[in-house]
Protein backbone atom coordinates (compact mmCIF):
# COMPACT_ATOMS: atom_id res chain seq x y z
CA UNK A 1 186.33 108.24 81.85
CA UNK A 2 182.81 108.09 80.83
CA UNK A 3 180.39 105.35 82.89
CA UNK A 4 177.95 103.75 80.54
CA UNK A 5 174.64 103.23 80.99
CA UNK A 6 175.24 99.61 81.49
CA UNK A 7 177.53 100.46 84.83
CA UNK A 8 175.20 103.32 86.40
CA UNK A 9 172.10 100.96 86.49
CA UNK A 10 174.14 97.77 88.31
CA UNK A 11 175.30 100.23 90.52
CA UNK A 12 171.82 101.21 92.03
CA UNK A 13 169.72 98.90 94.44
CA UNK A 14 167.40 96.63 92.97
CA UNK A 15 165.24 96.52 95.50
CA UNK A 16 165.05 98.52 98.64
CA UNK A 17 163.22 97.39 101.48
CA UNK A 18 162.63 100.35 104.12
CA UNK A 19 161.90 97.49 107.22
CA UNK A 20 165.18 96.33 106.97
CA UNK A 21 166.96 99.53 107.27
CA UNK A 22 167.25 99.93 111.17
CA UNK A 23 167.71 103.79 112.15
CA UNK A 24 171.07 104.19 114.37
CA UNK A 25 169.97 106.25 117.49
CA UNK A 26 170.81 109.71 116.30
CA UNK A 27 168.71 109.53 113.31
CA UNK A 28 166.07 108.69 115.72
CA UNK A 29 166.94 111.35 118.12
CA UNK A 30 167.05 113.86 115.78
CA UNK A 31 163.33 112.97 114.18
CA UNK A 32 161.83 112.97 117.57
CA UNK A 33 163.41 116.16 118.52
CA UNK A 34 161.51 117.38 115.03
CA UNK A 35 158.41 115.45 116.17
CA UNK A 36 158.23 116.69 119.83
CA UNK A 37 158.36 120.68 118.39
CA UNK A 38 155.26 120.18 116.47
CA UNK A 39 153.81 118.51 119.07
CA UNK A 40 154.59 121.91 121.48
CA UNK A 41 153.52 123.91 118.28
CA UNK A 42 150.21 122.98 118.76
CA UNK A 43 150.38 122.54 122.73
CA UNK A 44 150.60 126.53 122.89
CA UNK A 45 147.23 126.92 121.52
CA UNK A 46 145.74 124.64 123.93
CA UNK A 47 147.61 126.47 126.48
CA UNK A 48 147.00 129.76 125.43
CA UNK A 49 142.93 128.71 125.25
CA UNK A 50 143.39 127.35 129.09
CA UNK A 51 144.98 130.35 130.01
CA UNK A 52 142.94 133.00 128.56
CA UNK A 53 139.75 130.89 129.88
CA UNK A 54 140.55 130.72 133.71
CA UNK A 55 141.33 134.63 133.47
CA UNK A 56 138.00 135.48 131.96
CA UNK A 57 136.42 135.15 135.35
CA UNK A 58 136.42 132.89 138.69
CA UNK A 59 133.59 130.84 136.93
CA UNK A 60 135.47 130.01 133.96
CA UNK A 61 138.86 129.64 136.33
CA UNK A 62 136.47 126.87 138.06
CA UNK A 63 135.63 125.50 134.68
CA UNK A 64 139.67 125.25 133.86
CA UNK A 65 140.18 124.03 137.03
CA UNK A 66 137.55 121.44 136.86
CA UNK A 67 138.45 120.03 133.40
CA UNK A 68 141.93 118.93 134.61
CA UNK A 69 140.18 116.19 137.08
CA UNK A 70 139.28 114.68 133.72
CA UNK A 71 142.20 111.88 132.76
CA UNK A 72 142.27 112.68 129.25
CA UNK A 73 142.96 116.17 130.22
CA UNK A 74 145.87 114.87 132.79
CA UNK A 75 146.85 112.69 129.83
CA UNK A 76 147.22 115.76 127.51
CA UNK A 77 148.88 117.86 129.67
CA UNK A 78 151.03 114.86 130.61
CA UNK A 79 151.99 114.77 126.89
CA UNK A 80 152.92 118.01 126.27
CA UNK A 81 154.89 118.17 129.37
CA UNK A 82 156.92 114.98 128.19
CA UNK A 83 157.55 116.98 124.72
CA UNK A 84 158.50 120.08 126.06
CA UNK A 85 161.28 117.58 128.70
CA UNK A 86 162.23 115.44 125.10
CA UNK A 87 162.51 119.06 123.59
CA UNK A 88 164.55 120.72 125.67
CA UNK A 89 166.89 117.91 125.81
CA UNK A 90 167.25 117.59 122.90
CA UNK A 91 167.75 121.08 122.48
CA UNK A 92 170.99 121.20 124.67
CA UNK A 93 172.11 118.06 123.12
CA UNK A 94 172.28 119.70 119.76
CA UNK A 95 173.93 122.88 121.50
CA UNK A 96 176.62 120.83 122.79
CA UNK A 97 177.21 119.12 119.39
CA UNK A 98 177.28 122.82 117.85
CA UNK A 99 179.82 123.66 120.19
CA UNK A 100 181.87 120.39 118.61
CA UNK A 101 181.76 117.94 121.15
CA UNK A 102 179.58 114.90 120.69
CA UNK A 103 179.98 114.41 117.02
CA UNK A 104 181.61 111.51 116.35
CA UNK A 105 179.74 108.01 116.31
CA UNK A 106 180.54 106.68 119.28
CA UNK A 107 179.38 109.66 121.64
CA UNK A 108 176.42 111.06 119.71
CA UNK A 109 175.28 107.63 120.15
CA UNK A 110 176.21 107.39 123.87
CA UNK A 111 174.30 111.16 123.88
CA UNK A 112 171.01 110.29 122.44
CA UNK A 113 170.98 106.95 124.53
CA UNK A 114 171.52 108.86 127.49
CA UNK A 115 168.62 111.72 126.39
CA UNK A 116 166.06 108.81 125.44
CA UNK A 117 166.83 107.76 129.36
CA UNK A 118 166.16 111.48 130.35
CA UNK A 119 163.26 111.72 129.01
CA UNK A 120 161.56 108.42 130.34
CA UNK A 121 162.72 109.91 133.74
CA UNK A 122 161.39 113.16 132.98
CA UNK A 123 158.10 111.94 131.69
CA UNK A 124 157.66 109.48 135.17
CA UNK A 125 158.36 112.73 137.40
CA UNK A 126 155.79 114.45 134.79
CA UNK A 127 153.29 111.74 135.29
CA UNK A 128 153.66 112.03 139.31
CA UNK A 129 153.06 115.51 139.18
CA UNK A 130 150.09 115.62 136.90
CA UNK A 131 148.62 113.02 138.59
């Protein structure tokens, strides 16, 4: 049986309004995870630069050395240290769902809950450490 036009077009949404959609935590998960590898994309060539400057010489190693007292520095490196946590996380979460577990509703929910928590731990230890 054929639809008609008629049908097709009062079967579509009028109007769709992207606030009111609210992302269920997976979805969100799932974009960060894609967000926080970009982010450690370009964190290698910043760490790359750092680490072929302080092995040019000791001056340049006390030029490395003396841009981290700076707190946008800290603050950088604190950022890419909270992405590469959120990454990795989120890395062994999606292992663990490849392996079959974790993939119904309920418990990838519960999973990226429980990694969001992670990570804010992960990122306060970071934060310590850095500064």
């Amino acid at each position: 049986m054929e639809l008609s036009e008629q049908n097709v077009k009062k079967q579509r949404p009028v109007h769709l309004d992207l606030q009111t959609i609210r992302m269920p935590a997976p979805a969100i998960a799932s974009i960060l995870h894609r967000i926080s590898g970009v982010i450690m994309l370009f964190a290698v060539g910043i760490l790359i630069w750092l680490l072929n400057s302080s092995l040019a010489s000791a001056e340049s190693f006390a030029g490395v050395q003396a841009l981290f007292d700076s707190f946008v520095v800290k603050f950088i490196v604190w950022g890419i240290l909270t992405a590469l946590g959120y990454h990795l996380l989120g890395g062994i979460r999606h292992l663990v769902m490849d392996s079959g577990r974790w993939e119904e509703l309920a418990s990838g929910t519960a999973s990226a809950k429980g990694l969001f928590v992670l990570t804010v731990a992960f990122s306060i230890v970071a934060g310590i450490w850095v500064w």
